[in-house]
PDB file of N, CA and C in Angstrom:
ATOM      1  N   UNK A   1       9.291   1.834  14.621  1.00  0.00           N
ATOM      2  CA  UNK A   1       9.539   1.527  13.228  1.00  0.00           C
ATOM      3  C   UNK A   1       9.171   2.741  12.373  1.00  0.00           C
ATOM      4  N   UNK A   2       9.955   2.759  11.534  1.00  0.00           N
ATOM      5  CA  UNK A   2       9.940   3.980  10.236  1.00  0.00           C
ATOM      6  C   UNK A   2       8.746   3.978   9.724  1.00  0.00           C
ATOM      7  N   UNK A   3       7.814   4.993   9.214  1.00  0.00           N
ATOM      8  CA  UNK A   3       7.032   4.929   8.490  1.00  0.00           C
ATOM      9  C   UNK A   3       7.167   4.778   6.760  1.00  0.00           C
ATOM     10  N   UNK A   4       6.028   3.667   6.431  1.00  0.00           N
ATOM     11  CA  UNK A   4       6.594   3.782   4.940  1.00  0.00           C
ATOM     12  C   UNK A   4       6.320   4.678   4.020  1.00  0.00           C
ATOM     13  N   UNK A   5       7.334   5.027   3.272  1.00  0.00           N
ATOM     14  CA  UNK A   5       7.011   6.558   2.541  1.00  0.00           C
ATOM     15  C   UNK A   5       6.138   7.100   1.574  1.00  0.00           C
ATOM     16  N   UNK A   6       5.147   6.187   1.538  1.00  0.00           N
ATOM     17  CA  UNK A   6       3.916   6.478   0.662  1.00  0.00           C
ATOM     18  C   UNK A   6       3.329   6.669   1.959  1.00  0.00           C
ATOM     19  N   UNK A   7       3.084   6.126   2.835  1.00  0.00           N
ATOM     20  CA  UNK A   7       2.062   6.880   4.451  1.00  0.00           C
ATOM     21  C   UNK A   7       2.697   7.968   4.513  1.00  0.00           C
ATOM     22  N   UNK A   8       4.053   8.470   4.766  1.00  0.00           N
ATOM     23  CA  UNK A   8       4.861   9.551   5.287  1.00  0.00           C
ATOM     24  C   UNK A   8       3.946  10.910   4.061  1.00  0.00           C
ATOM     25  N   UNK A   9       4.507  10.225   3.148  1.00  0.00           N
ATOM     26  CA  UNK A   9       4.125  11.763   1.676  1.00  0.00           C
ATOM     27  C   UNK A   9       2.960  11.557   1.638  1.00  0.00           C
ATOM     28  N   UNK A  10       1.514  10.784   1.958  1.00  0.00           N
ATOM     29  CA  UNK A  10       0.127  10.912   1.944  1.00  0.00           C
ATOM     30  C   UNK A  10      -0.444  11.636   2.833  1.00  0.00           C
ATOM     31  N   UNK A  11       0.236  11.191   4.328  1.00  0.00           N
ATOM     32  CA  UNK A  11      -0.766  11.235   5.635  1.00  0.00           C
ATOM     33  C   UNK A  11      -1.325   9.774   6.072  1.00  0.00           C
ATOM     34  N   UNK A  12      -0.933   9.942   7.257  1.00  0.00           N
ATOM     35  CA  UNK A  12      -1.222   8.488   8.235  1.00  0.00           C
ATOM     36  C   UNK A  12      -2.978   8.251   8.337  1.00  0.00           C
ATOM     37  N   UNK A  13      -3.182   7.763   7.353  1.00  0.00           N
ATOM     38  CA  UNK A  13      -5.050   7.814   7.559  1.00  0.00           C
ATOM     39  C   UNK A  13      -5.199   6.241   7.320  1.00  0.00           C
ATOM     40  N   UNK A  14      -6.316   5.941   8.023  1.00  0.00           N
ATOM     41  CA  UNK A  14      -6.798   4.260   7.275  1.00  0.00           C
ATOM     42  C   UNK A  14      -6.572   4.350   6.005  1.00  0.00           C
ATOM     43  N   UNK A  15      -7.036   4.932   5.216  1.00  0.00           N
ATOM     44  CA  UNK A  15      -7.308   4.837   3.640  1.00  0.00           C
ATOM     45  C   UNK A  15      -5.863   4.788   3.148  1.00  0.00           C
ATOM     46  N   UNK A  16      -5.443   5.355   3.315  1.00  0.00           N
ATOM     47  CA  UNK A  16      -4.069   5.396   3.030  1.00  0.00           C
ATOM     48  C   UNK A  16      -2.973   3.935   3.431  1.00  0.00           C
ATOM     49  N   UNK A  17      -3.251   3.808   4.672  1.00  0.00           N
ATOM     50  CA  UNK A  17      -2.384   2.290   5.126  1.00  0.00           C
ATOM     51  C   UNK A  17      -2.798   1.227   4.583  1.00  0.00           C
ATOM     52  N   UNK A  18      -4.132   1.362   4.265  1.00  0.00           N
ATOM     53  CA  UNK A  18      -5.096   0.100   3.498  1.00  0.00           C
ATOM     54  C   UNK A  18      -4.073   0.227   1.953  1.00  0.00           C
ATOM     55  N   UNK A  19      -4.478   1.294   1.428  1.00  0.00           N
ATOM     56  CA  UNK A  19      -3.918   1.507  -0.357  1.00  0.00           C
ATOM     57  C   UNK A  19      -2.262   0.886   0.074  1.00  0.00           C
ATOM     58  N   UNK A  20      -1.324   1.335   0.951  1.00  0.00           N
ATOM     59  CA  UNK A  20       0.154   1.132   0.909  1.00  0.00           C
ATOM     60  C   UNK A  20       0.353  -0.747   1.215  1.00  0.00           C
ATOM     61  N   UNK A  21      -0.424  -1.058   2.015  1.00  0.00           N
ATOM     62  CA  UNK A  21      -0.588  -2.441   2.442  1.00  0.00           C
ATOM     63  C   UNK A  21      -1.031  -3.004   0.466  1.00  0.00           C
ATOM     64  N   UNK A  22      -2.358  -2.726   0.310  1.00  0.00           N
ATOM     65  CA  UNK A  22      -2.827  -3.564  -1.254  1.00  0.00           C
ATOM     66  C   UNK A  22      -1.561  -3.522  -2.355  1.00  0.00           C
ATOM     67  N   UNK A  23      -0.845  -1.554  -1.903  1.00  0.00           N
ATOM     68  CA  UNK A  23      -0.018  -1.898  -3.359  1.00  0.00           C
ATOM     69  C   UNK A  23       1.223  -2.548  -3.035  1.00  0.00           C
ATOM     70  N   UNK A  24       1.798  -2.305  -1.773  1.00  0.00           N
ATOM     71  CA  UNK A  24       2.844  -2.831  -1.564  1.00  0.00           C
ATOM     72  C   UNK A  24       2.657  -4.913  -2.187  1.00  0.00           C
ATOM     73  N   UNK A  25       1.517  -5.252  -1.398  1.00  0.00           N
ATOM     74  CA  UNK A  25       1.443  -6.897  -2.040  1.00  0.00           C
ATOM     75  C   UNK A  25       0.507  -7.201  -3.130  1.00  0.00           C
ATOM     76  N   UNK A  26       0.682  -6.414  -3.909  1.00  0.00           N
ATOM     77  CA  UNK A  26       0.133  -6.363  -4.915  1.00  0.00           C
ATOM     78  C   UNK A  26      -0.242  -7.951  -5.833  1.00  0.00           C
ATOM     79  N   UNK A  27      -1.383  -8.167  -6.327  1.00  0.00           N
ATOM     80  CA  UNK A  27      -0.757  -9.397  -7.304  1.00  0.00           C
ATOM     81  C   UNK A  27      -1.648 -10.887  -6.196  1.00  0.00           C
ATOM     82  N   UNK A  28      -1.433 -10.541  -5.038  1.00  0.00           N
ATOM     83  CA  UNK A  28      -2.094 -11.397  -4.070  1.00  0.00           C
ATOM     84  C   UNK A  28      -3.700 -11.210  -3.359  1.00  0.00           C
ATOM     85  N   UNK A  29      -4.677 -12.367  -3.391  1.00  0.00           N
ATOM     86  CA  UNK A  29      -5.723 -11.791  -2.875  1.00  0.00           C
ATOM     87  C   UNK A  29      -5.925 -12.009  -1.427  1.00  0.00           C
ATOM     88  N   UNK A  30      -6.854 -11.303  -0.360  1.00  0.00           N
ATOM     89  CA  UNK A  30      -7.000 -11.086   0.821  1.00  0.00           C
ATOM     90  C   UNK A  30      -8.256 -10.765   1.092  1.00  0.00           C
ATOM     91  N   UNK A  31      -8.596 -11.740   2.407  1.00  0.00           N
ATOM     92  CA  UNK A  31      -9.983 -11.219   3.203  1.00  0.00           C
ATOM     93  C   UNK A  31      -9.900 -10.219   3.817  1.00  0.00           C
ATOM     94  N   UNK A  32     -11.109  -9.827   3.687  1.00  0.00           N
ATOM     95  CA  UNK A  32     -10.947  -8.242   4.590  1.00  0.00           C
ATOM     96  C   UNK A  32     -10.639  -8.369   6.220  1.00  0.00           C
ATOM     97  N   UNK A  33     -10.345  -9.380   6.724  1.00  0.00           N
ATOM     98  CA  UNK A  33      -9.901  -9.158   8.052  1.00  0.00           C
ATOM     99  C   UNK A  33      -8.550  -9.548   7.934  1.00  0.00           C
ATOM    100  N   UNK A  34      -7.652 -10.116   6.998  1.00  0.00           N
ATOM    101  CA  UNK A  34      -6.434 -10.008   6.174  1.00  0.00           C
ATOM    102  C   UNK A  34      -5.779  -8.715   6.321  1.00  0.00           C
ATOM    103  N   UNK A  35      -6.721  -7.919   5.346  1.00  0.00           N
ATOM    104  CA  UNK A  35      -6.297  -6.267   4.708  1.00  0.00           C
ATOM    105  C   UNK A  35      -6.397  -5.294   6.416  1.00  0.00           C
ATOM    106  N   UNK A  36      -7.473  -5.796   7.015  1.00  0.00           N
ATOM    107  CA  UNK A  36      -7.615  -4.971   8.249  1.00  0.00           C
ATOM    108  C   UNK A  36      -6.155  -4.906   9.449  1.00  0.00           C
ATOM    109  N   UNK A  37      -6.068  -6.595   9.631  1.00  0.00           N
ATOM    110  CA  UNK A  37      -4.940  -6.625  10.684  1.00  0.00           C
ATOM    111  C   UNK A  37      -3.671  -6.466   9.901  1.00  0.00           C
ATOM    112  N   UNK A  38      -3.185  -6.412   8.735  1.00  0.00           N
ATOM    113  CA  UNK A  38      -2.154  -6.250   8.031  1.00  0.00           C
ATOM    114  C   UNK A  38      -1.862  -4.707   7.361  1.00  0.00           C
ATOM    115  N   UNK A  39      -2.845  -4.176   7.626  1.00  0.00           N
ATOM    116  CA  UNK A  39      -2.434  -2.595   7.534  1.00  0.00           C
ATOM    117  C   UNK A  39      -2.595  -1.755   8.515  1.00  0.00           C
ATOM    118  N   UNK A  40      -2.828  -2.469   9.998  1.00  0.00           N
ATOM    119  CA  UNK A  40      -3.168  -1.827  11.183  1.00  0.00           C
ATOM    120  C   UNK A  40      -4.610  -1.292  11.238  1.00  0.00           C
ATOM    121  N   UNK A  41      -5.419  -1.138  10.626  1.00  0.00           N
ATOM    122  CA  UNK A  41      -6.755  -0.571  10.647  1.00  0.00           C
ATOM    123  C   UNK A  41      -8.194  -1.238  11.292  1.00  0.00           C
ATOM    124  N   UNK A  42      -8.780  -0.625  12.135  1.00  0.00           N
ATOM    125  CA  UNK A  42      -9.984  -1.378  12.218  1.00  0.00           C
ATOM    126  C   UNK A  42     -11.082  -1.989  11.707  1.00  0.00           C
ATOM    127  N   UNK A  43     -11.273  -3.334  11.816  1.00  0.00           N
ATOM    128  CA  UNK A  43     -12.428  -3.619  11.074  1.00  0.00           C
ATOM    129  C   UNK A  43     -13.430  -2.819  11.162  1.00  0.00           C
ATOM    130  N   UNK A  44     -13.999  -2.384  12.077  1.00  0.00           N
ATOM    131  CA  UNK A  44     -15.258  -0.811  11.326  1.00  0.00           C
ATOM    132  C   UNK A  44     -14.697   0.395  10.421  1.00  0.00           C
ATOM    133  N   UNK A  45     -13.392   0.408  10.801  1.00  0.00           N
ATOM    134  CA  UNK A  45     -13.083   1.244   9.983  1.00  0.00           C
ATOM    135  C   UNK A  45     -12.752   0.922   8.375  1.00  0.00           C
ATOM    136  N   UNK A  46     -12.164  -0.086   8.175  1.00  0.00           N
ATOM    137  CA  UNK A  46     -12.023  -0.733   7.057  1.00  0.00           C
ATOM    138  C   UNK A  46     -14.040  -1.342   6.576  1.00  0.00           C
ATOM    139  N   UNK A  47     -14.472  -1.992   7.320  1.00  0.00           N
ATOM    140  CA  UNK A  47     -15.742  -2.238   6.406  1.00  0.00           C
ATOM    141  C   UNK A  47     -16.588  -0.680   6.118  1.00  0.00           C
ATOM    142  N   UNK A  48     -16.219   0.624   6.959  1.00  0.00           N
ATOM    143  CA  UNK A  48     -17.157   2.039   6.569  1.00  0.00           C
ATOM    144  C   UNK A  48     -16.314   1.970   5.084  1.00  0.00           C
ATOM    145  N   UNK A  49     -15.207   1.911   4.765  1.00  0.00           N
ATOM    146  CA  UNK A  49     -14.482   2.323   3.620  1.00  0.00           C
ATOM    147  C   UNK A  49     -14.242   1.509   2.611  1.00  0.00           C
ATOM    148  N   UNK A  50     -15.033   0.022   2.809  1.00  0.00           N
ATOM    149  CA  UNK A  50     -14.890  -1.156   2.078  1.00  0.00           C
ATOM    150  C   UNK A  50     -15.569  -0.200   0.571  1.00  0.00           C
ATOM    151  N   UNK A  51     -16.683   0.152   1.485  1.00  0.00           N
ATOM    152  CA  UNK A  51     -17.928   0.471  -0.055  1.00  0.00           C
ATOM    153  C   UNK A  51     -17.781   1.615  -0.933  1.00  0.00           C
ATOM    154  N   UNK A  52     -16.914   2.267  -0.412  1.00  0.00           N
ATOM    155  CA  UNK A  52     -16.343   3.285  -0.687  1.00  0.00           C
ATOM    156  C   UNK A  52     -15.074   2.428  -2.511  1.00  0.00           C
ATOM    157  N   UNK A  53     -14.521   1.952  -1.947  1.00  0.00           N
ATOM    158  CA  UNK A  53     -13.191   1.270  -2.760  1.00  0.00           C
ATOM    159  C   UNK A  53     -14.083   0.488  -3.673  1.00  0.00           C
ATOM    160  N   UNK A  54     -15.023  -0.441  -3.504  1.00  0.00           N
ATOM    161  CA  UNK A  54     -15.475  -1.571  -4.336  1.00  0.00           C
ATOM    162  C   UNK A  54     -16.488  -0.712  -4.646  1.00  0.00           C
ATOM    163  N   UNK A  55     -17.169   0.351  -4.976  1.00  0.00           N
ATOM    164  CA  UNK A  55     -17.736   1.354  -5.361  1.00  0.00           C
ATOM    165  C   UNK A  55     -17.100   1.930  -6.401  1.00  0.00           C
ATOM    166  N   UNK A  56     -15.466   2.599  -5.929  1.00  0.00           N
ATOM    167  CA  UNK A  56     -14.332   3.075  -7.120  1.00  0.00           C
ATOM    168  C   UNK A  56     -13.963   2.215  -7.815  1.00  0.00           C
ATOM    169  N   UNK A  57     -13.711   0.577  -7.873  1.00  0.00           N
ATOM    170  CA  UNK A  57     -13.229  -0.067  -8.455  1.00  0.00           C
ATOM    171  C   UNK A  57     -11.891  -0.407  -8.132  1.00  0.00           C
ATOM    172  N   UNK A  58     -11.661  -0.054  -6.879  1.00  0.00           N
ATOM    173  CA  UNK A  58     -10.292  -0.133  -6.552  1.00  0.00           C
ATOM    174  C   UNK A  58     -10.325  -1.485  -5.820  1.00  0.00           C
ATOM    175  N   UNK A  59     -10.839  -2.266  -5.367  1.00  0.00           N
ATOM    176  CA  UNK A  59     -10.718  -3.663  -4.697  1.00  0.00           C
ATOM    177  C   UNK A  59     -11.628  -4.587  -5.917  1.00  0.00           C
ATOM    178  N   UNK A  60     -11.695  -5.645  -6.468  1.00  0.00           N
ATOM    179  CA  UNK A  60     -12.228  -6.705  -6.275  1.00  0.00           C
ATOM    180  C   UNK A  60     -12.346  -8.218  -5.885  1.00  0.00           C
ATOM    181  N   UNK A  61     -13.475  -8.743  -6.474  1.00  0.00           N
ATOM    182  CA  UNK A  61     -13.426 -10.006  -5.853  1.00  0.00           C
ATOM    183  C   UNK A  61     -12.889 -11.045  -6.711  1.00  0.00           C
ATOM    184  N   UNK A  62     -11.994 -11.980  -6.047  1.00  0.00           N
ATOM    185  CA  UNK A  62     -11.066 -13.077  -6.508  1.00  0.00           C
ATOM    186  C   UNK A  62     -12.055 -14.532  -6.655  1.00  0.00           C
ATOM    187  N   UNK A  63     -11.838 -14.526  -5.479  1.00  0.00           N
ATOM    188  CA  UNK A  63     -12.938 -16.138  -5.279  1.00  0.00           C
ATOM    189  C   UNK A  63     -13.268 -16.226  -3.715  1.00  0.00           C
ATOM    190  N   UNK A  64     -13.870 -16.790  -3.426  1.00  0.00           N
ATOM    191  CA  UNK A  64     -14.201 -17.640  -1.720  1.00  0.00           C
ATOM    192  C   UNK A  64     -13.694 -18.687  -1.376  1.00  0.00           C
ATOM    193  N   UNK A  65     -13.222 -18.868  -0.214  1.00  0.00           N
ATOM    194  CA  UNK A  65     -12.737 -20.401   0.796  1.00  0.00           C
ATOM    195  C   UNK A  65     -13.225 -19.710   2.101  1.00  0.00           C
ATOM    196  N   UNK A  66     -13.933 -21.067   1.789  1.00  0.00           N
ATOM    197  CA  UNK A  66     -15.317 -21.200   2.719  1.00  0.00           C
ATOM    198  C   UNK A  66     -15.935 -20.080   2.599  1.00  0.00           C
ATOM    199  N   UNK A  67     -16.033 -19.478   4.331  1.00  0.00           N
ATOM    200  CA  UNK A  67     -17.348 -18.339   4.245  1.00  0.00           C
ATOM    201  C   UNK A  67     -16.021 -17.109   4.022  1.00  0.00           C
ATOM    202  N   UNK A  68     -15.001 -17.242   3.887  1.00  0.00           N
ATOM    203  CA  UNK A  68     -14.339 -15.821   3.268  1.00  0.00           C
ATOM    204  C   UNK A  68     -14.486 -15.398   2.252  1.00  0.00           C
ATOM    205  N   UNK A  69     -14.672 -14.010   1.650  1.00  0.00           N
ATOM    206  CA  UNK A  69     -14.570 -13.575   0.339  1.00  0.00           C
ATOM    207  C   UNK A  69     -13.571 -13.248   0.376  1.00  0.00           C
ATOM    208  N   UNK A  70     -12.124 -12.989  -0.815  1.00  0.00           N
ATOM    209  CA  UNK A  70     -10.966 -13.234  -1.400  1.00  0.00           C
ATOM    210  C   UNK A  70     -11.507 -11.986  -2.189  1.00  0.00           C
ATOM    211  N   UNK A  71     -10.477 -10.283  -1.901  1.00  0.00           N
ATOM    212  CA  UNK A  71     -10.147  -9.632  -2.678  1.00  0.00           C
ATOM    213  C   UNK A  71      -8.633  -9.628  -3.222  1.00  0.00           C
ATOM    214  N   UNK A  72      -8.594  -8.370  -3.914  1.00  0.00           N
ATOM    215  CA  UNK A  72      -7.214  -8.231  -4.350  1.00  0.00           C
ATOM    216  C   UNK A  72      -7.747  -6.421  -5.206  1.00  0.00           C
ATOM    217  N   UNK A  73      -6.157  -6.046  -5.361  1.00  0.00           N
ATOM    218  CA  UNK A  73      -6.122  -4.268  -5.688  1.00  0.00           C
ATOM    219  C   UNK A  73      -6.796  -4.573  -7.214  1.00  0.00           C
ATOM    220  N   UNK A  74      -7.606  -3.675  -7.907  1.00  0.00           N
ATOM    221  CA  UNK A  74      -7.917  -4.057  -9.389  1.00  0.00           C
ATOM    222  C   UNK A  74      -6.924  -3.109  -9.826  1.00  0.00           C
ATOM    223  N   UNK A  75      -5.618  -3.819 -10.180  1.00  0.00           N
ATOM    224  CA  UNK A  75      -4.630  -2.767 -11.525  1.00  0.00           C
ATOM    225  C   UNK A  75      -5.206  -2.670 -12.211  1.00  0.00           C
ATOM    226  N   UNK A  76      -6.152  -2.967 -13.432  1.00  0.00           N
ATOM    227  CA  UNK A  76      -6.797  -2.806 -13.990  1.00  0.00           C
ATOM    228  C   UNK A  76      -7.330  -1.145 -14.215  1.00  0.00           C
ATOM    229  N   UNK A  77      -7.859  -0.905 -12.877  1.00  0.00           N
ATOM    230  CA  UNK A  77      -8.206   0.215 -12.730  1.00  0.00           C
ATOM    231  C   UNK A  77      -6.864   1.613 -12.966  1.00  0.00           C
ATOM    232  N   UNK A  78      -7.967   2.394 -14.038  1.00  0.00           N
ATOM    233  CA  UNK A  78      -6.845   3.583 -14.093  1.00  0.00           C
ATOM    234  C   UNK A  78      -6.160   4.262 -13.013  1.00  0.00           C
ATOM    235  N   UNK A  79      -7.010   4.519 -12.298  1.00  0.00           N
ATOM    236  CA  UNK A  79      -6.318   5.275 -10.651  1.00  0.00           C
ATOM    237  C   UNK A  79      -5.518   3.893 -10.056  1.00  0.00           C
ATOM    238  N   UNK A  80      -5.875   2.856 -10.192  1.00  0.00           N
ATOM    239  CA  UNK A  80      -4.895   2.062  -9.174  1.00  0.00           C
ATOM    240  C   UNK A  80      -3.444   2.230  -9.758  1.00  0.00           C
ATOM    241  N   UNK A  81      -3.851   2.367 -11.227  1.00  0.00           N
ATOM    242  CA  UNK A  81      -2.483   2.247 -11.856  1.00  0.00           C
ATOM    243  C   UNK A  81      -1.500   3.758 -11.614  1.00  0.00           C
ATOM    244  N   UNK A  82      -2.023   4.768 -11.413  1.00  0.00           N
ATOM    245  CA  UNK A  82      -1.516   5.736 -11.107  1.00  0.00           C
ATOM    246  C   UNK A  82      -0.788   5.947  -8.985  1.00  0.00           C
ATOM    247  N   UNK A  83      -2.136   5.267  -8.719  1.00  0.00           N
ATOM    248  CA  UNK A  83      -1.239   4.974  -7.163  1.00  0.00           C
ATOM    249  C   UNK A  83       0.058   4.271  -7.567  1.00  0.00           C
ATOM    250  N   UNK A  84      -0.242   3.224  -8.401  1.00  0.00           N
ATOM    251  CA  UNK A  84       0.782   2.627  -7.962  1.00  0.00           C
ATOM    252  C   UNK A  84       2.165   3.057  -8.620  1.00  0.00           C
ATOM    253  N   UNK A  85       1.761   3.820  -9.853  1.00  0.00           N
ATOM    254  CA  UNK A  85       3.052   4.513  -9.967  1.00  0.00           C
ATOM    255  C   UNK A  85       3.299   5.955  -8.748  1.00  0.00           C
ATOM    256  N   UNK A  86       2.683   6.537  -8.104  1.00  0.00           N
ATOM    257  CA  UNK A  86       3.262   7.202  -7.071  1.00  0.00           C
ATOM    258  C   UNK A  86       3.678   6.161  -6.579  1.00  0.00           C
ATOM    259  N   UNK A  87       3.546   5.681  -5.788  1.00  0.00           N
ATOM    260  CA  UNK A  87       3.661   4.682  -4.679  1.00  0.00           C
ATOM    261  C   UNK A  87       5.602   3.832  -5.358  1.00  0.00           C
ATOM    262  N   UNK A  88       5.678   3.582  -6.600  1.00  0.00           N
ATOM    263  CA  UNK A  88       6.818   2.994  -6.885  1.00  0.00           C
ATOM    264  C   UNK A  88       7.758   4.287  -6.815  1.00  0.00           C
ATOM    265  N   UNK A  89       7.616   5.814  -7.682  1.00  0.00           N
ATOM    266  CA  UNK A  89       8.030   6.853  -7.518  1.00  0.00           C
ATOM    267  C   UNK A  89       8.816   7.047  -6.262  1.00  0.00           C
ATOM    268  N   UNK A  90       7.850   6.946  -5.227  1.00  0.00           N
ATOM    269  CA  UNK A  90       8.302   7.532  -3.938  1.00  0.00           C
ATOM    270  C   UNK A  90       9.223   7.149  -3.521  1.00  0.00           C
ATOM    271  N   UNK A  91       8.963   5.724  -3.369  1.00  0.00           N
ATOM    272  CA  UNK A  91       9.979   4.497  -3.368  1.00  0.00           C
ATOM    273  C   UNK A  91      10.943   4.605  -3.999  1.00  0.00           C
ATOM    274  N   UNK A  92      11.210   4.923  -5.493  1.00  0.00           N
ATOM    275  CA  UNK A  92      12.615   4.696  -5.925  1.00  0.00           C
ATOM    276  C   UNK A  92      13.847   6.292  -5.772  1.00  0.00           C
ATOM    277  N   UNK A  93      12.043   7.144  -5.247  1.00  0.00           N
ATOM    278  CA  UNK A  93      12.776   8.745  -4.563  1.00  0.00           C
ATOM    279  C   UNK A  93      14.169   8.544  -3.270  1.00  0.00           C
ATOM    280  N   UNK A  94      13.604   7.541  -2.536  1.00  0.00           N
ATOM    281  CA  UNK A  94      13.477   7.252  -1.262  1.00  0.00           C
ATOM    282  C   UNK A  94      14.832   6.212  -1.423  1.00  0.00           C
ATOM    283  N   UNK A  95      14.669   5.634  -2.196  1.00  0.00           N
ATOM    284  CA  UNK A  95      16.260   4.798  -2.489  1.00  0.00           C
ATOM    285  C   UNK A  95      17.233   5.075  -3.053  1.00  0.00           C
ATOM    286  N   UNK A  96      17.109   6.255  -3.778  1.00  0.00           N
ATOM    287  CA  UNK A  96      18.097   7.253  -4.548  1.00  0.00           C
ATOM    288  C   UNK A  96      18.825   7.871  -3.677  1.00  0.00           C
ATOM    289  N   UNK A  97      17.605   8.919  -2.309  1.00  0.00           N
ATOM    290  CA  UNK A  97      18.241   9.582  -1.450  1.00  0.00           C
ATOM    291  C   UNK A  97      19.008   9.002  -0.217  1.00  0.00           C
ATOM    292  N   UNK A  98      18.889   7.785  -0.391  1.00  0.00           N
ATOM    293  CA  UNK A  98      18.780   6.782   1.124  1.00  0.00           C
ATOM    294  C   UNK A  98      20.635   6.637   0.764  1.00  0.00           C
ATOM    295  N   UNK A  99      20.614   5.877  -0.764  1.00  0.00           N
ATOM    296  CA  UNK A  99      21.831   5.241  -1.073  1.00  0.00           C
ATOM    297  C   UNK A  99      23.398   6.759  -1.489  1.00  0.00           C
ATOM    298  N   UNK A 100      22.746   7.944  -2.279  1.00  0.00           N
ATOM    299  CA  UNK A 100      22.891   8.954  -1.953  1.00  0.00           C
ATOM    300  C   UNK A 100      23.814   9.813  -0.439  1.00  0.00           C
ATOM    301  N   UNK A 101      23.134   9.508   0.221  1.00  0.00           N
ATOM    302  CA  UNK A 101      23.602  10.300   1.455  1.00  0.00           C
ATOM    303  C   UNK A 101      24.642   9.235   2.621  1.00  0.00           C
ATOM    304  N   UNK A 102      24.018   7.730   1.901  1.00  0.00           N
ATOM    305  CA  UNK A 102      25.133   6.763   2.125  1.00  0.00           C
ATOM    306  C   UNK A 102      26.470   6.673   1.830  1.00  0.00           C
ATOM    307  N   UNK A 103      26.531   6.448   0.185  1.00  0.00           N
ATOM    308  CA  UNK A 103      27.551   6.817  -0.321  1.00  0.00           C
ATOM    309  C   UNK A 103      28.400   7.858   0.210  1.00  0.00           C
ATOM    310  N   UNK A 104      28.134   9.138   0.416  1.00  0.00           N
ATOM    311  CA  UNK A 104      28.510  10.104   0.470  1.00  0.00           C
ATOM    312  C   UNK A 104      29.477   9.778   2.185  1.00  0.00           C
ATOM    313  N   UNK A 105      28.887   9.521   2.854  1.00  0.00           N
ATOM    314  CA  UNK A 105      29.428   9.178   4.528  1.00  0.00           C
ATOM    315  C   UNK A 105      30.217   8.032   4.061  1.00  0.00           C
ATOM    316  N   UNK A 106      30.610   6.992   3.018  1.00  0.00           N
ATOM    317  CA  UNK A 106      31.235   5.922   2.799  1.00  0.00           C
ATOM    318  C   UNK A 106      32.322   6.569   2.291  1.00  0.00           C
ATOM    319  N   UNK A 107      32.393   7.699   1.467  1.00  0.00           N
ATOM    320  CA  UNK A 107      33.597   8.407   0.568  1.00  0.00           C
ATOM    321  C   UNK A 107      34.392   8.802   1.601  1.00  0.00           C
ATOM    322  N   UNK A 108      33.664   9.780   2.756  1.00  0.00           N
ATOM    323  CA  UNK A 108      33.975  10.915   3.359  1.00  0.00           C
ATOM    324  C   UNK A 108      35.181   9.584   4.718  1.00  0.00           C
ATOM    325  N   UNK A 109      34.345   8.403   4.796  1.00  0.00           N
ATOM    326  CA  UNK A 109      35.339   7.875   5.882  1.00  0.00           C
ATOM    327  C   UNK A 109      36.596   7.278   5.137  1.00  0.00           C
ATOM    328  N   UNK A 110      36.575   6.779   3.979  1.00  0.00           N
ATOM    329  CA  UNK A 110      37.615   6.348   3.316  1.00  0.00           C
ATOM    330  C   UNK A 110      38.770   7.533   3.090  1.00  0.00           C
ATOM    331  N   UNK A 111      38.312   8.075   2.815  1.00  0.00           N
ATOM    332  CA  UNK A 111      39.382   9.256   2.153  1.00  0.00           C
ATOM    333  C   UNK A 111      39.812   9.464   3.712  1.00  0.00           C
TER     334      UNK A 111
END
């Protein structure tokens, strides 16, 4: 499978698959073993970098069911809001060039 193009233009790092996973479902909250198996990352690796994010302000807390705690991305936050405009950027880079080079092979067989 393709990589998605905010991992591709960042670099394939936890931190990075974690941020593309939060912004991609943005709006929704998640336990951290949620965010872990849904962005491929390890739970040690995701809890070394938990404190890191809820430190920046980039995760908080929603509510609990049961013994889970319930985050979600804080838009709120100025930098989240700037990921997430890269992150839409790239994306609408990425669908420009996609539909672009489509078109172009759609002209070229018609004619």
């Amino acid at each position: 499978m393709e990589q998605p193009i905010f991992i591709k233009a960042l670099g394939d790092t936890p931190k990075i698959r974690i941020l593309n996973y939060l912004i991609k479902y943005r709006g929704l909250d998640y336990s951290m073993s949620d965010i872990a198996r849904n962005s491929n990352v390890g739970w040690a690796t995701l809890s070394r970098l938990w404190k890191e994010f809820v430190g920046l302000k980039i995760m908080t807390a929603t509510r609990e069911v049961g013994k889970a705690k319930l985050f979600k991305l804080n838009e709120k936050n100025e930098a989240v809001m700037k990921l997430i405009e890269v992150y839409n950027k790239l994306l609408e880079q990425e669908t420009e060039d996609y539909f672009a080079k489509n078109t172009t092979t759609v002209k070229s067989t018609v004619e």
